[in-house]
N, C-alpha and C. Protein backbone atom coordinates (compact mmCIF):
# COMPACT_ATOMS: atom_id res chain seq x y z
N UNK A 1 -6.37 1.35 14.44
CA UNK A 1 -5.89 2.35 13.53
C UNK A 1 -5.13 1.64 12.41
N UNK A 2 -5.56 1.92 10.86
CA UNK A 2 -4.91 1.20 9.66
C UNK A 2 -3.62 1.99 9.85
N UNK A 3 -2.36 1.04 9.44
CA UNK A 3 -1.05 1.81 9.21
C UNK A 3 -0.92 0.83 8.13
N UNK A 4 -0.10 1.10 7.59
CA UNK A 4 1.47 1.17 5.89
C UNK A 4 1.70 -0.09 6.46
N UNK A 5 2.11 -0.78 5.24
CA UNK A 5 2.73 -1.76 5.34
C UNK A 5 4.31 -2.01 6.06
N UNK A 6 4.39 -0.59 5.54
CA UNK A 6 6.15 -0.59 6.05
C UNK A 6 5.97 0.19 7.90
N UNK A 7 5.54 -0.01 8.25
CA UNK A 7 5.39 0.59 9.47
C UNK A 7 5.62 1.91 9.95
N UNK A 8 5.10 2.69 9.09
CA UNK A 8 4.55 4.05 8.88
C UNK A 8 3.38 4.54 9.44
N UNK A 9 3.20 5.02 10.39
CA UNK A 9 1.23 5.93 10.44
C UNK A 9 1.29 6.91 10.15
N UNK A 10 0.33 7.91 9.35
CA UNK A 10 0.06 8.86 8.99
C UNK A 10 -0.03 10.04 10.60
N UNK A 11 0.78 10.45 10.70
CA UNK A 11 0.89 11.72 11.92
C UNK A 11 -0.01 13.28 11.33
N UNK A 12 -0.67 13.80 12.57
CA UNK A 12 -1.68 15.18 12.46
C UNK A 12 0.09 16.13 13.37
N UNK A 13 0.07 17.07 11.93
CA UNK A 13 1.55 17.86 11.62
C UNK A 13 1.03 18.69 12.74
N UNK A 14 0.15 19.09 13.30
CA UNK A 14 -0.36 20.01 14.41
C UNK A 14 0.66 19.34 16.03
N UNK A 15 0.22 17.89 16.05
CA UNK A 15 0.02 17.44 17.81
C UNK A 15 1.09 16.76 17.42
N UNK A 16 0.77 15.67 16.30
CA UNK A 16 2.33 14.47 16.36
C UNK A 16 1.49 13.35 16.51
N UNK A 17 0.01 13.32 17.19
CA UNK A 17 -0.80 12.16 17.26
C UNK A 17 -0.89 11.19 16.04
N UNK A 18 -1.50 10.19 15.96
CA UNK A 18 -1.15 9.18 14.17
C UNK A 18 -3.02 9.47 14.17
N UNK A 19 -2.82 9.80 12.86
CA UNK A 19 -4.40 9.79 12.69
C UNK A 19 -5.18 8.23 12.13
N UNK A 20 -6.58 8.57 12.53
CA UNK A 20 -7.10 7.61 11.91
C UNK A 20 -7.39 7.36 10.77
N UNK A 21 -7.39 6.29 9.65
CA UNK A 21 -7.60 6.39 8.18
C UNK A 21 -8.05 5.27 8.47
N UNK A 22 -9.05 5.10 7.26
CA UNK A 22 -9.96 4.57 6.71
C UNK A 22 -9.04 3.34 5.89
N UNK A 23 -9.08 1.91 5.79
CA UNK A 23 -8.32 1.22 4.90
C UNK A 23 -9.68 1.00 3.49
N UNK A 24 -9.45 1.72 2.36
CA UNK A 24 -10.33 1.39 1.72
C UNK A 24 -9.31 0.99 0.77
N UNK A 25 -9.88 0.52 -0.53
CA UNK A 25 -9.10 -0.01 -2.14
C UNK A 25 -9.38 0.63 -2.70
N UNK A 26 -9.49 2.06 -2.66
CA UNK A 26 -10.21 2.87 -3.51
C UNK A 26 -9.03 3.14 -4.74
N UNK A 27 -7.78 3.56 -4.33
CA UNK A 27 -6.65 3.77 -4.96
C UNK A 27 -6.49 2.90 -6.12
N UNK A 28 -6.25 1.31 -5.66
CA UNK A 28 -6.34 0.12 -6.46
C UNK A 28 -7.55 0.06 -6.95
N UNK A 29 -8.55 0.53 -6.94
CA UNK A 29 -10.33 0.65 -7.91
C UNK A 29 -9.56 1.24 -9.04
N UNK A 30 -9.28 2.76 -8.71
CA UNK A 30 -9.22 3.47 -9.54
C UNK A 30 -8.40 2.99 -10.76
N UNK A 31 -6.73 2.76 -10.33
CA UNK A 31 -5.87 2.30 -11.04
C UNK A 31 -6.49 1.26 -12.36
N UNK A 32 -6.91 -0.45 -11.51
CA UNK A 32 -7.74 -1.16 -12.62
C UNK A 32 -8.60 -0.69 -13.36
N UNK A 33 -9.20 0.61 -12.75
CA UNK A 33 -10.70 1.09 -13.95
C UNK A 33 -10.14 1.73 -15.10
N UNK A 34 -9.03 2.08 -14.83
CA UNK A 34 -8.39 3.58 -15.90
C UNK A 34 -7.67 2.57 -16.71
N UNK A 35 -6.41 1.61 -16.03
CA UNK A 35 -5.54 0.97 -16.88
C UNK A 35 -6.48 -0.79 -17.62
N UNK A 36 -7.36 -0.81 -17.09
CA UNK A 36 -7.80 -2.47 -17.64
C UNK A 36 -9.45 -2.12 -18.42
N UNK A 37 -8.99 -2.82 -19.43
CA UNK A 37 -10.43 -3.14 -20.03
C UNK A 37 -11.40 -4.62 -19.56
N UNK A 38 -12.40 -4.28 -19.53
CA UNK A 38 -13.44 -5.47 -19.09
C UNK A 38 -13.50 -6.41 -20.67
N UNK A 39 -14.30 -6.98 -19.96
CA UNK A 39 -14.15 -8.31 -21.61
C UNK A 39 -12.94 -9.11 -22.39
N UNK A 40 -11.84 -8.00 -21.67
CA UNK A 40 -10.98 -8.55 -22.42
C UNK A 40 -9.42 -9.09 -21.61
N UNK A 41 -8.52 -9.92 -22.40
CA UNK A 41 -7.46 -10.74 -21.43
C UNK A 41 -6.42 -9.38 -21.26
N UNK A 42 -6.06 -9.47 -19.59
CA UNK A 42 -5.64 -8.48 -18.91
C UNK A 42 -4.03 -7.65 -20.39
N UNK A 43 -3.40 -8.23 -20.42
CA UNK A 43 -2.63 -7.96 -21.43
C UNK A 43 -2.84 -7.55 -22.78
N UNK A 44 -3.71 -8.32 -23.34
CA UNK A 44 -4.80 -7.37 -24.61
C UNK A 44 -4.80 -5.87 -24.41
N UNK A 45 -5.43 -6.05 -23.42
CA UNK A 45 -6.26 -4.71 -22.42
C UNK A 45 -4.99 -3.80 -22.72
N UNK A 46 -3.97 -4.33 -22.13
CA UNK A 46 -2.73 -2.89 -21.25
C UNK A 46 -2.13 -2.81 -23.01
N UNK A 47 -2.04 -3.71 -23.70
CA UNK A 47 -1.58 -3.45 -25.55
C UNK A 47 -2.51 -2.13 -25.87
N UNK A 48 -3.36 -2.31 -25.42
CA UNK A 48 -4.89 -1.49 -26.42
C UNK A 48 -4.60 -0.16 -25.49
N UNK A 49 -4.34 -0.14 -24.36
CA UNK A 49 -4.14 1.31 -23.94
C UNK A 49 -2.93 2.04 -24.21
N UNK A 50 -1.77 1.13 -24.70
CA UNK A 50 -0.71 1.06 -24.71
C UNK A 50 -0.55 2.44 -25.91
N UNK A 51 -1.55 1.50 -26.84
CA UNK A 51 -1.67 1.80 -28.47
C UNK A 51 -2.10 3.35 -29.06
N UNK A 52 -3.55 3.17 -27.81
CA UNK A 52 -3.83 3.92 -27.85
C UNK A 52 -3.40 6.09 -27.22
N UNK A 53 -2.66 5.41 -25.86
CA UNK A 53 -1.82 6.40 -25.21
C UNK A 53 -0.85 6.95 -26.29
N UNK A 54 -0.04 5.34 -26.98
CA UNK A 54 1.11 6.57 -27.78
C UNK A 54 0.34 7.61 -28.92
N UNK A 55 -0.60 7.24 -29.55
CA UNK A 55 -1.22 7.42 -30.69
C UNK A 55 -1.57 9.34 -29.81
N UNK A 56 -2.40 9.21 -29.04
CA UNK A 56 -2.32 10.48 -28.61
C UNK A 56 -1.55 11.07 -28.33
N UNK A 57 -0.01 10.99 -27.62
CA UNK A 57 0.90 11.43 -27.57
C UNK A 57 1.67 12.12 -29.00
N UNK A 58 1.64 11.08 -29.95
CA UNK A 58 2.28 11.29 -31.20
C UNK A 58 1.15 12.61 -31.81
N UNK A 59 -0.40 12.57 -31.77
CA UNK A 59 -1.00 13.49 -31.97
C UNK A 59 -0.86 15.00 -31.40
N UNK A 60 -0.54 14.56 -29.83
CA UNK A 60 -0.35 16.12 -29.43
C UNK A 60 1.02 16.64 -29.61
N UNK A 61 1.77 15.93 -30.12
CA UNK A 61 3.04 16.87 -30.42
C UNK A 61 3.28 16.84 -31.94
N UNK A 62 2.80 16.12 -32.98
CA UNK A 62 2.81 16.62 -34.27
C UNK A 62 1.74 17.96 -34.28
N UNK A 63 0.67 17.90 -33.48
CA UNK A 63 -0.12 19.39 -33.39
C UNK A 63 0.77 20.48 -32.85
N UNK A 64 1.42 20.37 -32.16
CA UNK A 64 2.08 21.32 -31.36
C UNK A 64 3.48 21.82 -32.75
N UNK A 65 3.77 20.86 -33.38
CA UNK A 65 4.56 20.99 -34.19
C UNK A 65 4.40 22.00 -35.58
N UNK A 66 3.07 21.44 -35.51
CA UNK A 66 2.25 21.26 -37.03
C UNK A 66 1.95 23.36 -36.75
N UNK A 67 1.69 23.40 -35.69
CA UNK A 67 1.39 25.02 -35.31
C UNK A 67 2.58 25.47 -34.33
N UNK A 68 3.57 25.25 -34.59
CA UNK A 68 4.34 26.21 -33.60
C UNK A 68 4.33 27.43 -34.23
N UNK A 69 4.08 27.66 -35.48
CA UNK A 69 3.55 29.44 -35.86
C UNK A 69 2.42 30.08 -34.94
N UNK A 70 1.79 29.83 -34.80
CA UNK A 70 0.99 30.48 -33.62
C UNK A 70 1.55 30.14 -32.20
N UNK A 71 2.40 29.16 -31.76
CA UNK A 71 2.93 29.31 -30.50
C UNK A 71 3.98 30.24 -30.64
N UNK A 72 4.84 30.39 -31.66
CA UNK A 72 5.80 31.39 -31.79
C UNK A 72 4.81 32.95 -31.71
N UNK A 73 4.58 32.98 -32.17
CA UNK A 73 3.41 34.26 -32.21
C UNK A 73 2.98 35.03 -30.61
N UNK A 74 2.95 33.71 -30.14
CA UNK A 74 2.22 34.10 -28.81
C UNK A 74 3.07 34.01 -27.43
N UNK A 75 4.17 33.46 -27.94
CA UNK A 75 5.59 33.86 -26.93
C UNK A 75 6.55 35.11 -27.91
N UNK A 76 6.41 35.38 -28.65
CA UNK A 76 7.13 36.19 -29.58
C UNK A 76 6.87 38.09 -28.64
N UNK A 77 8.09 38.62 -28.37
CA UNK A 77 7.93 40.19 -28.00
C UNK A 77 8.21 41.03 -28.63
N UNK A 78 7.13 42.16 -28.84
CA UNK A 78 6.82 43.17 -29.60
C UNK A 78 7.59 44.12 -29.59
């Protein structure tokens, strides 16, 4: 049975028994696929998402800004 590093097993909240799990890397797949670019040096990579994350951020709240007349509108009571 895989357990935690910290000496933890995952318990079934029903019996109290430790269940069985699967040790896969799926977690750590995911993480590198989303945060790292291929081709390029690991730090490049996390700059370019970096760049790109704020850039959308700064977009969705100058939009949100840019129209709070229609958000006012649509929390506004009649």
């Amino acid at each position: 049975m895989a357990k935690s590093g910290d000496g933890k097993a995952p318990l079934d909240p029903a019996t109290g028994h430790e269940l069985a799990v699967c040790d896969t890397r799926g977690g750590f797949f995911l993480y590198r696929f989303h945060c790292d670019l291929h081709y390029m040096p690991v730090m490049w990579a996390r700059y370019a998402i970096i760049i790109a994350t704020s850039a959308k951020l700064v977009a969705l709240l100058s939009g949100i800004i840019a129209h709070k007349t229609i958000f006012a509108g649509l929390i506004a009571r009649d």
